[in-house]
Protein backbone atom coordinates (compact mmCIF):
# COMPACT_ATOMS: atom_id res chain seq x y z
CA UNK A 1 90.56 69.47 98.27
CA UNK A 2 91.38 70.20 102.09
CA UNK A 3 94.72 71.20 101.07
CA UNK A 4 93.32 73.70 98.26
CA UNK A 5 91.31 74.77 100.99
CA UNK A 6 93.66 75.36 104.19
CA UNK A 7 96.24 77.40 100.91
CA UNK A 8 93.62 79.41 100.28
CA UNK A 9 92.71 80.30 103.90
CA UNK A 10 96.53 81.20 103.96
CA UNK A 11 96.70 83.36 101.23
CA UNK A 12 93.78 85.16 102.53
CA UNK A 13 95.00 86.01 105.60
CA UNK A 14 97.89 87.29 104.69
CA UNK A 15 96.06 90.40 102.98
CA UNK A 16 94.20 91.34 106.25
CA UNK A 17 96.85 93.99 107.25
CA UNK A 18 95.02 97.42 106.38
CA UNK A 19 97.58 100.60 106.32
CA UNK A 20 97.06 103.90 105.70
CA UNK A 21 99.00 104.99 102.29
CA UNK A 22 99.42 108.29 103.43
CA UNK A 23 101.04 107.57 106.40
CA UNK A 24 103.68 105.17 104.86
CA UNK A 25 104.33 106.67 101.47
CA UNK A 26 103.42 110.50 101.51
CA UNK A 27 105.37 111.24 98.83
CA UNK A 28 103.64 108.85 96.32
CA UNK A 29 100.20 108.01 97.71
CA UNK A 30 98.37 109.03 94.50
CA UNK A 31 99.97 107.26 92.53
CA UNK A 32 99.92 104.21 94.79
CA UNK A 33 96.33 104.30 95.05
CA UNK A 34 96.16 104.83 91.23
CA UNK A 35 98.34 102.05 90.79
CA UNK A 36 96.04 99.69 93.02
CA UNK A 37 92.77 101.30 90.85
CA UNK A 38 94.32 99.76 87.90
CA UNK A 39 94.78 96.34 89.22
CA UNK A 40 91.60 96.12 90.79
CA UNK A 41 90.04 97.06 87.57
CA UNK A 42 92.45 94.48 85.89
CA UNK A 43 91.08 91.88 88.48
CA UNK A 44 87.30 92.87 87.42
CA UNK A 45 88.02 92.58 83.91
CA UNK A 46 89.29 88.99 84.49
CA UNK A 47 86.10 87.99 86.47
CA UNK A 48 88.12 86.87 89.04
CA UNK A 49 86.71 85.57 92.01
CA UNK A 50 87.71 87.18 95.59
CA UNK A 51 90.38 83.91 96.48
CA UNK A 52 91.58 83.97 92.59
CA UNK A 53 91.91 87.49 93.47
CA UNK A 54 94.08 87.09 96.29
CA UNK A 55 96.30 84.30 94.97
CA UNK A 56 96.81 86.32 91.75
CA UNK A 57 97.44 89.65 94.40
CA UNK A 58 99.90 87.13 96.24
CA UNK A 59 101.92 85.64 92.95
CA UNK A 60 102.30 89.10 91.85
CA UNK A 61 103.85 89.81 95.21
CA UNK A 62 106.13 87.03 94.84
CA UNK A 63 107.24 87.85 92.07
CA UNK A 64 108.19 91.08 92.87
CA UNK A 65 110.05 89.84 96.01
CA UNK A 66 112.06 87.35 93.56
CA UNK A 67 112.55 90.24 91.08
CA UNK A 68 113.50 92.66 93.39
CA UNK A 69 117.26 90.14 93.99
CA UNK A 70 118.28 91.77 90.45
CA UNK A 71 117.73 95.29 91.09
CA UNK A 72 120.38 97.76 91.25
CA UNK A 73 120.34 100.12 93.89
CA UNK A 74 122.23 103.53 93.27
CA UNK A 75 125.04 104.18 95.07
CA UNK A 76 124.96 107.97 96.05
C-alpha cells in the first residue's frame, strides 16, 4: 500500500505546474481550453476520483509521448 501511496504522490506532483494558455499557445488557446473542458467533463462522467484523475491525466500523457515517435513531421 506504501508504494500505491508514494506513486500516487508522484503523479500528483507532477501536475502542479500552472501556465498560462495564452501565453504559450496564442494561436490555439480556445481550442485548448475547449479541449481540456471536454476531458474534464469526460473525467466527471467517469466519477473519477481527483488521484484516478491524475493517473488517467498522466497515462493519457504517456501515451501521447509514446505516440508522438510515429508522427510525421512535414518537411517544408
Amino acid at each position: 500500500m506504501k508504494n500505491i501511496d508514494n506513486s500516487r504522490e508522484h503523479y500528483l506532483k507532477k501536475f502542479r505546474a500552472e501556465n498560462r494558455l495564452d501565453d504559450i499557445f496564442p494561436e490555439s488557446a480556445d481550442m485548448i481550453n475547449k479541449t481540456g473542458r471536454q476531458i474534464v467533463e469526460i473525467i466527471k462522467k467517469e466519477d473519477l476520483t481527483y488521484e484516478q484523475a491524475y493517473a488517467s491525466l498522466q497515462y493519457a500523457y504517456n501515451l501521447l509521448k509514446y505516440q508522438s515517435n510515429f508522427v510525421k513531421i512535414p518537411k517544408d
